[in-house]
Protein backbone atom coordinates (compact mmCIF):
# COMPACT_ATOMS: atom_id res chain seq x y z
CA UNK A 1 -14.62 -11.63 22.91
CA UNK A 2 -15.74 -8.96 20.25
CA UNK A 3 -13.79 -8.50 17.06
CA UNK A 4 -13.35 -5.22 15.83
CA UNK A 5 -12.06 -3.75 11.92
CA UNK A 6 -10.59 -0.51 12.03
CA UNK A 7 -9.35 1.54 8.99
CA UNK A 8 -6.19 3.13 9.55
CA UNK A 9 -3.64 5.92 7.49
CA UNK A 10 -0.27 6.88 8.23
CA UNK A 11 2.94 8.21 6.95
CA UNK A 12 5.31 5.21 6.57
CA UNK A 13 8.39 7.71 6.37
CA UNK A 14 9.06 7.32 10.38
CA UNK A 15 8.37 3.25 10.48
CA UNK A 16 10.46 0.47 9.29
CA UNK A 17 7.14 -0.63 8.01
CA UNK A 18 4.17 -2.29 9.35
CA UNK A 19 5.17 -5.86 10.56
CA UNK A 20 6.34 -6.38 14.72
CA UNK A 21 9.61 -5.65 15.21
CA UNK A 22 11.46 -7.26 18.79
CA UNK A 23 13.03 -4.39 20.82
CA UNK A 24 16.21 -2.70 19.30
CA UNK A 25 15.72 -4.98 15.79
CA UNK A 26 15.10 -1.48 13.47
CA UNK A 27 16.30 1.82 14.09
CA UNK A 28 12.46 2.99 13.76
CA UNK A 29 9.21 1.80 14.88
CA UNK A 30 6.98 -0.57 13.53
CA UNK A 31 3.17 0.48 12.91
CA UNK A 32 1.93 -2.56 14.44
CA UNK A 33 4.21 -2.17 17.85
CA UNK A 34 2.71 1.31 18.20
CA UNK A 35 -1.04 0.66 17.02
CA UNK A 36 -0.90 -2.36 19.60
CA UNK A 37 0.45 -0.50 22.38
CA UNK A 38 -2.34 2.35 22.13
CA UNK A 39 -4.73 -0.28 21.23
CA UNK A 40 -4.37 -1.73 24.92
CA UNK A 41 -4.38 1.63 26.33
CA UNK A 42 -8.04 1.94 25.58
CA UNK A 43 -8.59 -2.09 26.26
CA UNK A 44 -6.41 -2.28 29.39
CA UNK A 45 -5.01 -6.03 28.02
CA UNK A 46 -2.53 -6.67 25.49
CA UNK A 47 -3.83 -6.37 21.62
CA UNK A 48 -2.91 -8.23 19.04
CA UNK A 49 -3.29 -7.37 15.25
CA UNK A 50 -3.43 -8.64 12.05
CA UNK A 51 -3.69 -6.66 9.05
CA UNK A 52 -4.61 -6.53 5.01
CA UNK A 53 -1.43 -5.31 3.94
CA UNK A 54 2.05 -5.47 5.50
CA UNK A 55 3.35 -2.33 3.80
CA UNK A 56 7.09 -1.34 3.92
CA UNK A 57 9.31 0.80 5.49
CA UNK A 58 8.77 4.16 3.96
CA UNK A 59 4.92 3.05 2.22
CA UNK A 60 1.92 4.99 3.66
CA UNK A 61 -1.49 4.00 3.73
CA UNK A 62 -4.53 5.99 2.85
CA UNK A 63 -7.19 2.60 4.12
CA UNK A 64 -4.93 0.05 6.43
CA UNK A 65 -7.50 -2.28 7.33
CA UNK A 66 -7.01 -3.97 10.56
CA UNK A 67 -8.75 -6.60 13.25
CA UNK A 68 -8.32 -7.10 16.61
CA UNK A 69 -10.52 -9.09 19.57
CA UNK A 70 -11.13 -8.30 22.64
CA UNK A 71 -13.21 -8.79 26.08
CA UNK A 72 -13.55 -4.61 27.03
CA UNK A 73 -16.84 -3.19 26.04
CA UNK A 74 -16.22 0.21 24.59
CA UNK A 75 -18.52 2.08 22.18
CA UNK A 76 -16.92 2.89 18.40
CA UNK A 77 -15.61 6.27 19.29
CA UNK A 78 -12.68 4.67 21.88
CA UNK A 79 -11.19 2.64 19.51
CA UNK A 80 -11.50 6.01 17.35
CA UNK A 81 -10.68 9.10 19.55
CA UNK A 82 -9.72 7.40 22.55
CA UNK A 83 -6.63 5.36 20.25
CA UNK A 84 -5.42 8.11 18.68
CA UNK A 85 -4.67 9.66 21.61
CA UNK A 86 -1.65 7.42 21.95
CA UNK A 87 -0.48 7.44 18.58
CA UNK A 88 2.31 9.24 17.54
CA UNK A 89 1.88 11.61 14.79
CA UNK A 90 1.37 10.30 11.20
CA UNK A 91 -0.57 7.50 12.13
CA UNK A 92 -4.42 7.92 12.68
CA UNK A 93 -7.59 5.26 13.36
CA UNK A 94 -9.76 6.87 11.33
CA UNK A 95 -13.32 4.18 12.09
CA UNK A 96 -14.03 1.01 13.79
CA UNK A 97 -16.62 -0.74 13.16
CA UNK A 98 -17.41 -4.54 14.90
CA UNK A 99 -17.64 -7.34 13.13
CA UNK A 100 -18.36 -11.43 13.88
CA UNK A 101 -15.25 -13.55 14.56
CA UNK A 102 -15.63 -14.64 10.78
CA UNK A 103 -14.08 -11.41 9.24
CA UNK A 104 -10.28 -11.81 8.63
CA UNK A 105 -8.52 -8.76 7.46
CA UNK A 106 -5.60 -10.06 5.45
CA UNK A 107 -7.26 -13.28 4.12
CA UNK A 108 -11.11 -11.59 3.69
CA UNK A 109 -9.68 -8.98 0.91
CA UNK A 110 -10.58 -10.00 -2.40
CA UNK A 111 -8.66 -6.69 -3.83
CA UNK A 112 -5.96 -4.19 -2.81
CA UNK A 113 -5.35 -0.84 -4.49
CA UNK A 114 -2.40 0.88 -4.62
CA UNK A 115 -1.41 4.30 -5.16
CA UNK A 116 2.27 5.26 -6.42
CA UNK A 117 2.51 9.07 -7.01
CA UNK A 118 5.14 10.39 -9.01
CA UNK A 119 6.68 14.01 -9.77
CA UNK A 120 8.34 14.14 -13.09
CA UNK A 121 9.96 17.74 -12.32
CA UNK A 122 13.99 19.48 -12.74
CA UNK A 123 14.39 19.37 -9.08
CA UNK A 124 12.01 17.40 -6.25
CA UNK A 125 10.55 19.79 -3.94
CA UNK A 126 11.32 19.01 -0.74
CA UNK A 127 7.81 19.17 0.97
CA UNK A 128 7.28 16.34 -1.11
CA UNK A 129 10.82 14.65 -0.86
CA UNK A 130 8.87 11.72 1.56
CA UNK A 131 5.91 11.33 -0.02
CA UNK A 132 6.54 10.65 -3.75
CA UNK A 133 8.49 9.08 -6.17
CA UNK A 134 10.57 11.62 -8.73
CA UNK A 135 12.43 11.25 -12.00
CA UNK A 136 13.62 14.47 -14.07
CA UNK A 137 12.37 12.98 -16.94
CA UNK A 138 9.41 13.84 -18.04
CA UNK A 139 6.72 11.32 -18.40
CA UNK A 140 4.04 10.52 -21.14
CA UNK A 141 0.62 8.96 -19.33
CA UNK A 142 -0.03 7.25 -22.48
CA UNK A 143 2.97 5.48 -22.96
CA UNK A 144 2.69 4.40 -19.57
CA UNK A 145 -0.91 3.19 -19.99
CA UNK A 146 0.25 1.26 -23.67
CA UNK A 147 2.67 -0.60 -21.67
CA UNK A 148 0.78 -1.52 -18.62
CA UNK A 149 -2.09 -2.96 -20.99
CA UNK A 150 0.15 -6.20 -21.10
CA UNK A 151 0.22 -6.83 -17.38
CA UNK A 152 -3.88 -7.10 -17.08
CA UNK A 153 -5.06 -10.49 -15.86
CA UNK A 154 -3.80 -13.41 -14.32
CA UNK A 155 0.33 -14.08 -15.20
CA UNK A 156 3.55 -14.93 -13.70
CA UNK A 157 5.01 -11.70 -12.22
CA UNK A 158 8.34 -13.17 -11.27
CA UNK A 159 10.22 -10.24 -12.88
CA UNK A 160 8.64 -7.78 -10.88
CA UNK A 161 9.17 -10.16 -7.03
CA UNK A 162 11.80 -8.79 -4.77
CA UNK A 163 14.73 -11.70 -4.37
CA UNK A 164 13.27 -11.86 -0.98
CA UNK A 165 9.75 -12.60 -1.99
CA UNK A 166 8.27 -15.72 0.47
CA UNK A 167 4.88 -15.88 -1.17
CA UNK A 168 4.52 -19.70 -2.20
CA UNK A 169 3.78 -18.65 -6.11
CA UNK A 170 4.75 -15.79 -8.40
CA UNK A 171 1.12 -15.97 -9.92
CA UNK A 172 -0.78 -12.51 -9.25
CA UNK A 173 -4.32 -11.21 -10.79
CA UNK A 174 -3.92 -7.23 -11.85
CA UNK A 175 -7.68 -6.39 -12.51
CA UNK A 176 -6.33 -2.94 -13.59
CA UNK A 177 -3.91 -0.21 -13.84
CA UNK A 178 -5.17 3.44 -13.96
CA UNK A 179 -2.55 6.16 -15.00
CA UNK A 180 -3.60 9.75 -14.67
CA UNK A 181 -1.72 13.17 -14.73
CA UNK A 182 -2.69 15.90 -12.39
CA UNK A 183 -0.58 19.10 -12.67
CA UNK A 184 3.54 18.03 -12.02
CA UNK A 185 2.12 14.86 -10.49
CA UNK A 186 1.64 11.38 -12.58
CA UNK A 187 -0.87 8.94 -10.41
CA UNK A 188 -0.68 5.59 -10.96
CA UNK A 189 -3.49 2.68 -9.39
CA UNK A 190 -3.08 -0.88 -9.45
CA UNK A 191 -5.96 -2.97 -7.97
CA UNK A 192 -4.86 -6.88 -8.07
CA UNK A 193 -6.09 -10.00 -5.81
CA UNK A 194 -2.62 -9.82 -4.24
CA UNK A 195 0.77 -8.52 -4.45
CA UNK A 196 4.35 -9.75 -4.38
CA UNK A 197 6.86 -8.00 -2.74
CA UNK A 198 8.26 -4.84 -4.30
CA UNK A 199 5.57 -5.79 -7.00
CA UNK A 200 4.00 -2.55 -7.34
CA UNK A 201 7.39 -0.49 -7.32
CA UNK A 202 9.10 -2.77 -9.51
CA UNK A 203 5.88 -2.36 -12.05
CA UNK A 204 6.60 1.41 -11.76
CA UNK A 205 10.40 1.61 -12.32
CA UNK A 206 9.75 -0.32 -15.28
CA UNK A 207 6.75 1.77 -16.72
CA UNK A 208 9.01 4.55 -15.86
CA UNK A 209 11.38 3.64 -18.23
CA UNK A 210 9.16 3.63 -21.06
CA UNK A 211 7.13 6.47 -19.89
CA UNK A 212 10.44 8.71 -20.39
CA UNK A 213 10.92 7.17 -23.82
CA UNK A 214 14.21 5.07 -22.28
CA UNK A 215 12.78 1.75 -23.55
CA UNK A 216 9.90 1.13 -26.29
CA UNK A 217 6.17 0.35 -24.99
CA UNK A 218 6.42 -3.70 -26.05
CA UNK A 219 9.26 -3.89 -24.11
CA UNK A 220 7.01 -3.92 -20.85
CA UNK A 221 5.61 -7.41 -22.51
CA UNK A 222 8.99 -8.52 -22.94
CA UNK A 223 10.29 -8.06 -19.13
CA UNK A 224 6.83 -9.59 -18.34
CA UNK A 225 7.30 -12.79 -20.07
CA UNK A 226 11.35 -13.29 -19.26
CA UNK A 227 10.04 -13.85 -15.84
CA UNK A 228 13.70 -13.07 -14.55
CA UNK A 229 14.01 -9.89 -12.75
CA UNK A 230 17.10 -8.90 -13.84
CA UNK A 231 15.18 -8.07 -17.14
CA UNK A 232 13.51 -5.58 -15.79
CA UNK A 233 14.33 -1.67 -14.13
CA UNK A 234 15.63 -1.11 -10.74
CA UNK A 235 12.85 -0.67 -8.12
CA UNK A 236 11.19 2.50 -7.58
CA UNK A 237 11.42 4.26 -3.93
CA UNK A 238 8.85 3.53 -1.39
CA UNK A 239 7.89 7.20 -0.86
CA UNK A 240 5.44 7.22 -3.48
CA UNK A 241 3.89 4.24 -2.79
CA UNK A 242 0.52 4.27 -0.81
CA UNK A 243 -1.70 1.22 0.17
CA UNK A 244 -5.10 3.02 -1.52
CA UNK A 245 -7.82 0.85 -0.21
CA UNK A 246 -8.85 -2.68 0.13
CA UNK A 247 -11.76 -4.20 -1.18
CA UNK A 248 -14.06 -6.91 0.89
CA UNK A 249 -17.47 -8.65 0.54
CA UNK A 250 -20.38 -6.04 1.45
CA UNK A 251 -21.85 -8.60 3.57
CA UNK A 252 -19.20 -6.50 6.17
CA UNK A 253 -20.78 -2.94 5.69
CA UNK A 254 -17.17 -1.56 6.24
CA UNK A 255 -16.70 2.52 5.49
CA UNK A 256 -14.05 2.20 2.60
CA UNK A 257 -14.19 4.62 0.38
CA UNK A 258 -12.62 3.79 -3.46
CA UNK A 259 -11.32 7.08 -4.73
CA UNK A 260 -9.90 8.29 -7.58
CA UNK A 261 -6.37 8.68 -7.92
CA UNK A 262 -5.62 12.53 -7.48
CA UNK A 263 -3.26 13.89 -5.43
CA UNK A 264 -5.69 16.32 -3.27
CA UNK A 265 -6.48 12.48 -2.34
CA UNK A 266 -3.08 12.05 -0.54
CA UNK A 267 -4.45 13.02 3.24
C-alpha cells in the first residue's frame, strides 16, 4: 500500500462540514463522503481519509491537508485531474504528493492557520453574503491587534470552547494573531498548535466587540482569564472562517504555500 497527502480547497457553504456523515443524517453533504467517493473512482476500492482539520459546516479551506493509502498505482496527476473530475463544484484537489506510511495528517501538523475575513460595511453585499463575516460597525485594526496581544502563548481558552467541545483539555498554544485591513475587508490570521471548537470564531466575536469600540481593549484579558464562556461575545458566523494552511516538518517536502492574509488570497 502507498500513502498519499493531498492538499485540498473548497467552499464549505454547500457541506455540513468535513467529518462522515451516515446516509440521510444532514440535509447537505459532508466533504469527506464526497472526496472518498471520487477518491475510489480513480482507485477502483473504497478510500478512506483522515484529515488536519475537521472544519465546520459553512468553513472553507484554502490548504485541507489530507492522507489516504492505497494498493492502485497511479501517477500524481490522477489523484489531481483524474479526482476532480468527480467532485462537485467548490471542492478541488489541488496536489498529491506520496509520502511513507509515517506521515499522519491530523496528528503530523505542528501548526494550523486560520483565516476569518470580515466586511465592516452599511449593508453586506451579497456576492460575499457566504464567504465572510459582516458587522455594520466599523472596525479599528489596532484595537483589534491591542486586544489580541493578551491571547499569545500557551493559556486556558475555555471561554472561547464551544459547550460541545470533546478535546480532553482547554489548553491551546496561539503563536500569533495577524490583523490587517485591505479595502472594506478586515483579515484576521491565527496560527496555534491546535484549536478548540468554535475557538477561532469565538476569538473573533469577541475582538469584534472591542474593535467597534463596544467593550475596552483589556477587556479581551478579562474574558480570557474568567475562563467561562458566558464572559465572552456570541460566536461569529462560519462564513468567514477559512482553514489557511497547515504547517508540517520539511522532512515531508509538501507544496504548502503560507500566504499573507489578503483577500485576492481567498481562491
Amino acid at each position: 500500500m502507498k500513502r498519499w497527502a493531498c492538499g485540498l480547497s473548497y467552499d464549505g457553504t454547500g457541506f455540513c462540514g468535513w467529518q462522515i456523515q451516515p446516509a440521510g443524517a444532514a440535509p447537505k453533504p459532508a466533504l469527506q463522503n464526497v472526496v472518498e467517493a471520487a477518491l475510489e473512482k480513480i482507485a477502483g476500492h473504497p478510500v478512506a481519509t483522515r484529515c488536519a482539520g475537521r472544519t465546520d459546516a459553512g468553513v472553507h479551506a484554502l490548504q485541507q491537508v489530507i492522507q489516504f493509502d492505497t494498493g492502485a498505482e497511479r501517477p500524481p496527476n490522477a489523484w489531481v485531474r483524474g479526482v476532480n473530475t468527480w467532485l462537485p463544484p467548490g471542492v478541488a484537489v489541488r496536489w498529491a504528493v506520496p509520502v511513507d506510511s509515517g506521515f499522519d495528517a491530523r496528528f503530523g501538523a505542528t501548526a494550523r492557520t486560520y483565516w476569518y475575513a470580515l466586511l465592516d460595511t452599511p449593508v453586506c453585499p451579497p456576492l460575499w453574503r457566504e464567504r465572510v463575516g459582516w458587522t455594520h460597525r466599523r472596525l479599528d485594526p489596532a484595537r483589534i491587534s491591542e486586544a489580541a496581544a493578551c491571547l499569545l502563548g500557551n493559556h486556558d481558552f475555555s471561554a472561547f470552547r464551544a459547550s460541545e467541545c470533546q478535546a480532553a483539555s482547554p489548553v491551546r498554544t496561539i503563536e500569533s494573531i495577524e490583523v490587517v485591513r485591505d479595502g472594506a475587508f478586515v483579515l484576521m490570521a491565527v496560527t496555534a498548535n491546535a484549536f478548540l471548537h468554535h475557538m477561532v470564531r469565538n476569538l473573533v466575536g469577541a475582538l469584534v466587540y472591542v474593535g467597534d469600540g463596544r467593550r475596552p481593549v483589556e477587556w479581551m484579558a478579562q474574558v480570557l482569564a474568567s475562563r467561562n464562556r458566558s464572559f465572552a461575545a456570541p460566536t461569529f458566523a462560519a462564513s468567514g472562517l477559512y482553514l489557511a494552511s497547515v504547517r508540517y516538518d520539511p522532512q515531508w517536502q509538501l507544496p504548502i504555500a503560507v500566504r499573507a492574509p489578503r483577500v485576492c488570497e481567498l481562491v
